[in-house]
N, C-alpha and C. Protein backbone atom coordinates (compact mmCIF):
# COMPACT_ATOMS: atom_id res chain seq x y z
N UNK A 1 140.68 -132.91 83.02
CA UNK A 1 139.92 -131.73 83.31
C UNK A 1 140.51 -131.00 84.51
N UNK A 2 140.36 -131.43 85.74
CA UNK A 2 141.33 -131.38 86.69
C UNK A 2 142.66 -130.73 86.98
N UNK A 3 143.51 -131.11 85.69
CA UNK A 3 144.76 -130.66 85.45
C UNK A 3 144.75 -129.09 84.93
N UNK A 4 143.77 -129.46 84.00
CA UNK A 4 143.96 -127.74 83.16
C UNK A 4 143.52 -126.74 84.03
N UNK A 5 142.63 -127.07 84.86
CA UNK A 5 142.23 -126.52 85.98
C UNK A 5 143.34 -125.53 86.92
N UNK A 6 144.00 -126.85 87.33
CA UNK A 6 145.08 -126.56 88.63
C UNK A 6 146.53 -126.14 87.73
N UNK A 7 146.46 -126.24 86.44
CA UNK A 7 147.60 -125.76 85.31
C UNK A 7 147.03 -123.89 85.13
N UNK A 8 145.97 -123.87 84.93
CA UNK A 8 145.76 -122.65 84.54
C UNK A 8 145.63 -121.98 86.34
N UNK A 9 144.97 -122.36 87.25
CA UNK A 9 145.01 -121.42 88.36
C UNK A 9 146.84 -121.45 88.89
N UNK A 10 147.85 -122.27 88.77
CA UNK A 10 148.70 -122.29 88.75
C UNK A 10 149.76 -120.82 88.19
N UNK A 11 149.22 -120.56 86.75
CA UNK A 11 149.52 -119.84 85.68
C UNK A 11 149.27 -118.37 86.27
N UNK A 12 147.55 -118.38 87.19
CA UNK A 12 147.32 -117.10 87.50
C UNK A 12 148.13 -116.50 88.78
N UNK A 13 148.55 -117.66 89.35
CA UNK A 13 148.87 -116.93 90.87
C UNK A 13 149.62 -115.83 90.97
N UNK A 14 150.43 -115.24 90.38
CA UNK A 14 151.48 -114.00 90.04
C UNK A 14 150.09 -113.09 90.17
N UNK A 15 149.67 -112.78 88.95
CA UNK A 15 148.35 -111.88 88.35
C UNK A 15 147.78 -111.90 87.64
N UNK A 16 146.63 -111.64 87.30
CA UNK A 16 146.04 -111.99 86.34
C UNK A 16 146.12 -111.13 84.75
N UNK A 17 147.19 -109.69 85.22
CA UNK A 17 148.05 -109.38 83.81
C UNK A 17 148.98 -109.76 82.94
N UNK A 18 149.36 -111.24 84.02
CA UNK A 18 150.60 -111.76 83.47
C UNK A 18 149.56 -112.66 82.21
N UNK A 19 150.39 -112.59 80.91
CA UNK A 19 150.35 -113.32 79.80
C UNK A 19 150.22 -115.12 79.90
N UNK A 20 149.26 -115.47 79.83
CA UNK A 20 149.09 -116.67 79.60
C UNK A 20 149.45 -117.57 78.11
N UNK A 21 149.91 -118.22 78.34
CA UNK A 21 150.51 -119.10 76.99
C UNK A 21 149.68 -119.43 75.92
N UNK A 22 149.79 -119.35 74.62
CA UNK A 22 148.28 -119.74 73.65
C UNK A 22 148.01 -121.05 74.16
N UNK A 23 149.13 -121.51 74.01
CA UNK A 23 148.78 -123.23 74.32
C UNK A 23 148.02 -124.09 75.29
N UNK A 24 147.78 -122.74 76.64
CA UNK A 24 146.81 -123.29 77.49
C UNK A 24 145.75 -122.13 77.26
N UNK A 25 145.50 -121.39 76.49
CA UNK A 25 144.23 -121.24 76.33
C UNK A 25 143.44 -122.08 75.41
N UNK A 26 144.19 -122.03 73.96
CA UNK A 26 143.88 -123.30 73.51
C UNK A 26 143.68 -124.39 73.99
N UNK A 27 144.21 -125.02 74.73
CA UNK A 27 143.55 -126.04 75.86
C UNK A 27 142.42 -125.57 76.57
N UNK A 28 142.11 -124.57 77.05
CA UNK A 28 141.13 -124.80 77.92
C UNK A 28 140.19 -124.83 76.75
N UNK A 29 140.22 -123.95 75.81
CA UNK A 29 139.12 -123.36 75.10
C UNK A 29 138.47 -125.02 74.96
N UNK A 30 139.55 -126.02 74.27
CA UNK A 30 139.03 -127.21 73.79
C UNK A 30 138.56 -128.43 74.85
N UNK A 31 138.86 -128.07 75.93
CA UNK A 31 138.35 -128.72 76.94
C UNK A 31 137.03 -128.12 77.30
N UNK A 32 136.43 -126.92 77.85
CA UNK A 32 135.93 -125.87 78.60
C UNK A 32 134.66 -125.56 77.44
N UNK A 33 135.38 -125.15 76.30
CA UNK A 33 134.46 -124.23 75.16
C UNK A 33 135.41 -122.76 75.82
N UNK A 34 134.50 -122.08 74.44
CA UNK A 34 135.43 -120.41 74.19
C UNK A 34 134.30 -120.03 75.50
N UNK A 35 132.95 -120.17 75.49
CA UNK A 35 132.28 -119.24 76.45
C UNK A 35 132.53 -119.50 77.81
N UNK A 36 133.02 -120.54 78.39
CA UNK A 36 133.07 -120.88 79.34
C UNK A 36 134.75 -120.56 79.90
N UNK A 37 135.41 -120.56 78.95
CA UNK A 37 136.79 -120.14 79.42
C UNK A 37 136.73 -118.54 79.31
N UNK A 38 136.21 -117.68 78.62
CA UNK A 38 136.07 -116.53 78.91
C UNK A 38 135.16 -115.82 80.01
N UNK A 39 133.99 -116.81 79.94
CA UNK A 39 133.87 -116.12 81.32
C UNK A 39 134.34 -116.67 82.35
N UNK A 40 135.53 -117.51 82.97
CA UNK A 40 136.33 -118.11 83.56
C UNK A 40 137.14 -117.08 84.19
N UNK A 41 137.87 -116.45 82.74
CA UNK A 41 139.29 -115.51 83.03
C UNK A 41 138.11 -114.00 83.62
N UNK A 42 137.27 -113.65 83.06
CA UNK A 42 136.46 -112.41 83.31
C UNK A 42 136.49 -112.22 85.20
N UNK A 43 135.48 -113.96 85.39
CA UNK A 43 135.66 -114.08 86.78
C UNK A 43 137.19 -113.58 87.80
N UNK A 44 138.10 -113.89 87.10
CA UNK A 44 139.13 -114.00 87.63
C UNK A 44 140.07 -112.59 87.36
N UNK A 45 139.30 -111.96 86.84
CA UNK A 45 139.99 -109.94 86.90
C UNK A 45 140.55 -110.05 85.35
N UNK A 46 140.53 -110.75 84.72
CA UNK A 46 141.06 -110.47 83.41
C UNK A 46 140.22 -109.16 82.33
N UNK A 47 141.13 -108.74 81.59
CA UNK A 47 140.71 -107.04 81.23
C UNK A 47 140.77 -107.82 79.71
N UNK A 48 139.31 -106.83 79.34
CA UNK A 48 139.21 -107.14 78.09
C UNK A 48 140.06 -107.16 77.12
N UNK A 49 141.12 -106.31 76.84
CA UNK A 49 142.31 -106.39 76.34
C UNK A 49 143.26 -108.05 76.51
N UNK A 50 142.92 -108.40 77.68
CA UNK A 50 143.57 -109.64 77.72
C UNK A 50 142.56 -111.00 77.45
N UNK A 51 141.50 -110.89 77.33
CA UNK A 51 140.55 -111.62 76.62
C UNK A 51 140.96 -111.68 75.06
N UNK A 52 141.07 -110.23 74.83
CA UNK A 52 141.18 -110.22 73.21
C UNK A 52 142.67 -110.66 72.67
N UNK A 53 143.51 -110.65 73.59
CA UNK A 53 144.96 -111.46 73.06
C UNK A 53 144.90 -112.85 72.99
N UNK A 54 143.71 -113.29 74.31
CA UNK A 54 143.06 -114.77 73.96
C UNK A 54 142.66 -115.45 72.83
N UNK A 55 142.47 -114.25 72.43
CA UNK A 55 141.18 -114.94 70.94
C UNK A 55 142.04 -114.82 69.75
N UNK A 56 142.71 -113.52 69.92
CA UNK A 56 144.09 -113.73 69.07
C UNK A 56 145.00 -115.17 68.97
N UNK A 57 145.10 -115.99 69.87
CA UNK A 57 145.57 -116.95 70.08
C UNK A 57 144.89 -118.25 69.67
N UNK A 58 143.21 -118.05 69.46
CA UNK A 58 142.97 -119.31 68.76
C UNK A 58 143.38 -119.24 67.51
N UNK A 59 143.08 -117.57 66.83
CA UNK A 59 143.40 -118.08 65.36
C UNK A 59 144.70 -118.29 64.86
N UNK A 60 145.64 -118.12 65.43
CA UNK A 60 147.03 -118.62 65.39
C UNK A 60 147.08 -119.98 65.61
């Protein structure tokens, strides 16, 4: 839990426009849940547009 944590705030430190990998959203999603990782990234300045490339990414 821990990891994905300090993996994903890791991921943000640049910005929070930079593109995050499916593979750790998919991770969080399955660690976290979808509601809790979205409002995660929301907290953290993410633009709905980049929510919705999120979700693009589970169904892939």
């Amino acid at each position: 839990m821990m990891c994905v944590a300090l993996l994903l705030a890791g991921l943000l430190a640049s910005s929070p426009t930079d593109a995050i990998p499916c593979w750790v959203v998919k991770r969080a999603v399955a660690e976290y849940g979808e509601a809790a990782a979205e409002a995660w990234a929301r907290a953290k300045g993410f633009s709905p547009k980049d929510i919705e490339r999120a979700r693009r990414c589970l169904k892939s």
